[in-house]
Every structure is written in structure tokens, then in C-alpha cells.
Protein backbone atom coordinates (compact mmCIF):
# COMPACT_ATOMS: atom_id res chain seq x y z
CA UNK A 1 2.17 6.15 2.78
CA UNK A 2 3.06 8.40 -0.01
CA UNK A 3 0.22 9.67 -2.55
CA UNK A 4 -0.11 7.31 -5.18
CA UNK A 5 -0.83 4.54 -2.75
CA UNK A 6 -3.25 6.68 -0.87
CA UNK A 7 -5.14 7.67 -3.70
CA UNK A 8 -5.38 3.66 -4.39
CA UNK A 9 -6.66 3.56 -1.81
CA UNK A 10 -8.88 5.85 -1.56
CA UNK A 11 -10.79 5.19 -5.32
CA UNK A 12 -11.42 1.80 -3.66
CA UNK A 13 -14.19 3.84 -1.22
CA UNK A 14 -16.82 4.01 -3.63
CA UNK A 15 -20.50 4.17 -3.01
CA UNK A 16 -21.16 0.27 -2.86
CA UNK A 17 -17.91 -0.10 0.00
CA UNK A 18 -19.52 -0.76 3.39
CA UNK A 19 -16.42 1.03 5.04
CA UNK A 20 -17.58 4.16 2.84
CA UNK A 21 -20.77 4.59 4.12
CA UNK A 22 -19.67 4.09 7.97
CA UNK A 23 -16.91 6.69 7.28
CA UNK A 24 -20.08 8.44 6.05
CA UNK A 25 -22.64 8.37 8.39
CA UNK A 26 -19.85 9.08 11.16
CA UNK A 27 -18.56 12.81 9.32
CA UNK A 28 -21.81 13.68 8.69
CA UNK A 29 -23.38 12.82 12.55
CA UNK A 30 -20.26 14.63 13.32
CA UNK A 31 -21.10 18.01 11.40
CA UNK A 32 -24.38 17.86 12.05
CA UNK A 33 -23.62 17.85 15.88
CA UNK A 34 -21.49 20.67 15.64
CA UNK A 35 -23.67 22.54 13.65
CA UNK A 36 -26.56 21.81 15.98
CA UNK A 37 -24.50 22.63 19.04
CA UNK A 38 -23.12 25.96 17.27
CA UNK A 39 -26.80 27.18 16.72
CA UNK A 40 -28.23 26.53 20.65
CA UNK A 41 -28.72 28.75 22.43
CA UNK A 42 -26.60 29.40 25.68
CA UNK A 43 -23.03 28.80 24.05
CA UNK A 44 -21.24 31.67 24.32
CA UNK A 45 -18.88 33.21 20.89
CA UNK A 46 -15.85 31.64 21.30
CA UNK A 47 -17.79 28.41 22.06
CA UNK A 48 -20.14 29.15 18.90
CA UNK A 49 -16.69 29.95 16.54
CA UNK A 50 -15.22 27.01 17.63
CA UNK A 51 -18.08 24.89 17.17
CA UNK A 52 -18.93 26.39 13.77
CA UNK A 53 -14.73 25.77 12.90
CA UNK A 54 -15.01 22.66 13.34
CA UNK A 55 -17.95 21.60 11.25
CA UNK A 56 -16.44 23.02 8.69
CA UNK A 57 -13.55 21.32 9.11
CA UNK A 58 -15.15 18.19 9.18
CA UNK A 59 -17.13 19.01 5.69
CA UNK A 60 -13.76 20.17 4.44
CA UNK A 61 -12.49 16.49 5.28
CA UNK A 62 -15.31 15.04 3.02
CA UNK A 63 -14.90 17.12 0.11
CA UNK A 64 -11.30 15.99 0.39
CA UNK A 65 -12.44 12.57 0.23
CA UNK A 66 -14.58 12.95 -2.21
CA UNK A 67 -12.05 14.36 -4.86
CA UNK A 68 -9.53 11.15 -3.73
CA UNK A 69 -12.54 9.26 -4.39
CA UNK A 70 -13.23 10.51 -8.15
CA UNK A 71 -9.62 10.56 -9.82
């Protein structure tokens, strides 16, 4: 898919589209997991790092949707 068709695409995901909020709910169970499991207590660094990495991976994911989503 090259990037004019993704970003077709991608403006189609706007806040009334049903596969928008799923997409949603599922990134942000997903950080909030990780950020949850980051925090507890009895995960060691590397554990914690990772865990931490990852969330914001995930949040960098949305804000990368988000600016396909408003051009």
C-alpha cells in the first residue's frame, strides 16, 4: 500500500467509524496495562523498562493515527 492510499484510508477512521473506536478501546486497554504492570510492585528494571517501552510505543502508535486521521 503506498501512502496516499493509506492516508485514504486512514481519514475514513473518524470519530463516528465503529472500527475507530474498537481500534480505540484496544490501544488504550493496551497502554493502560502496561502502564499498570510497569508501576507494580515486584517487576524487576529491565521488566519495568520494557514495560514502560512499550506503552509508549503503543501511545506513539495513536498519535500516529491520529495525525493520518486529521490531514
Amino acid at each position: 500500500m503506498n501512502e496516499e492510499l493509506r492516508k485514504k484510508h486512514l481519514q475514513q477512521l473518524d470519530d463516528s467509524s465503529g472500527i475507530w473506536h474498537a481500534l480505540k478501546e484496544v490501544l488504550d486497554e493496551a497502554t493502560d496495562m502496561s502502564v499498570a504492570s510497569a508501576i507494580s510492585d515486584g517487576v524487576d528494571s529491565d521488566d519495568r523498562h520494557w514495560r514502560a517501552g512499550y506503552a509508549q510505543a503503543v501511545q506513539d502508535v495513536m498519535g500516529t493515527l491520529n495525525r493520518y486521521r486529521k490531514i
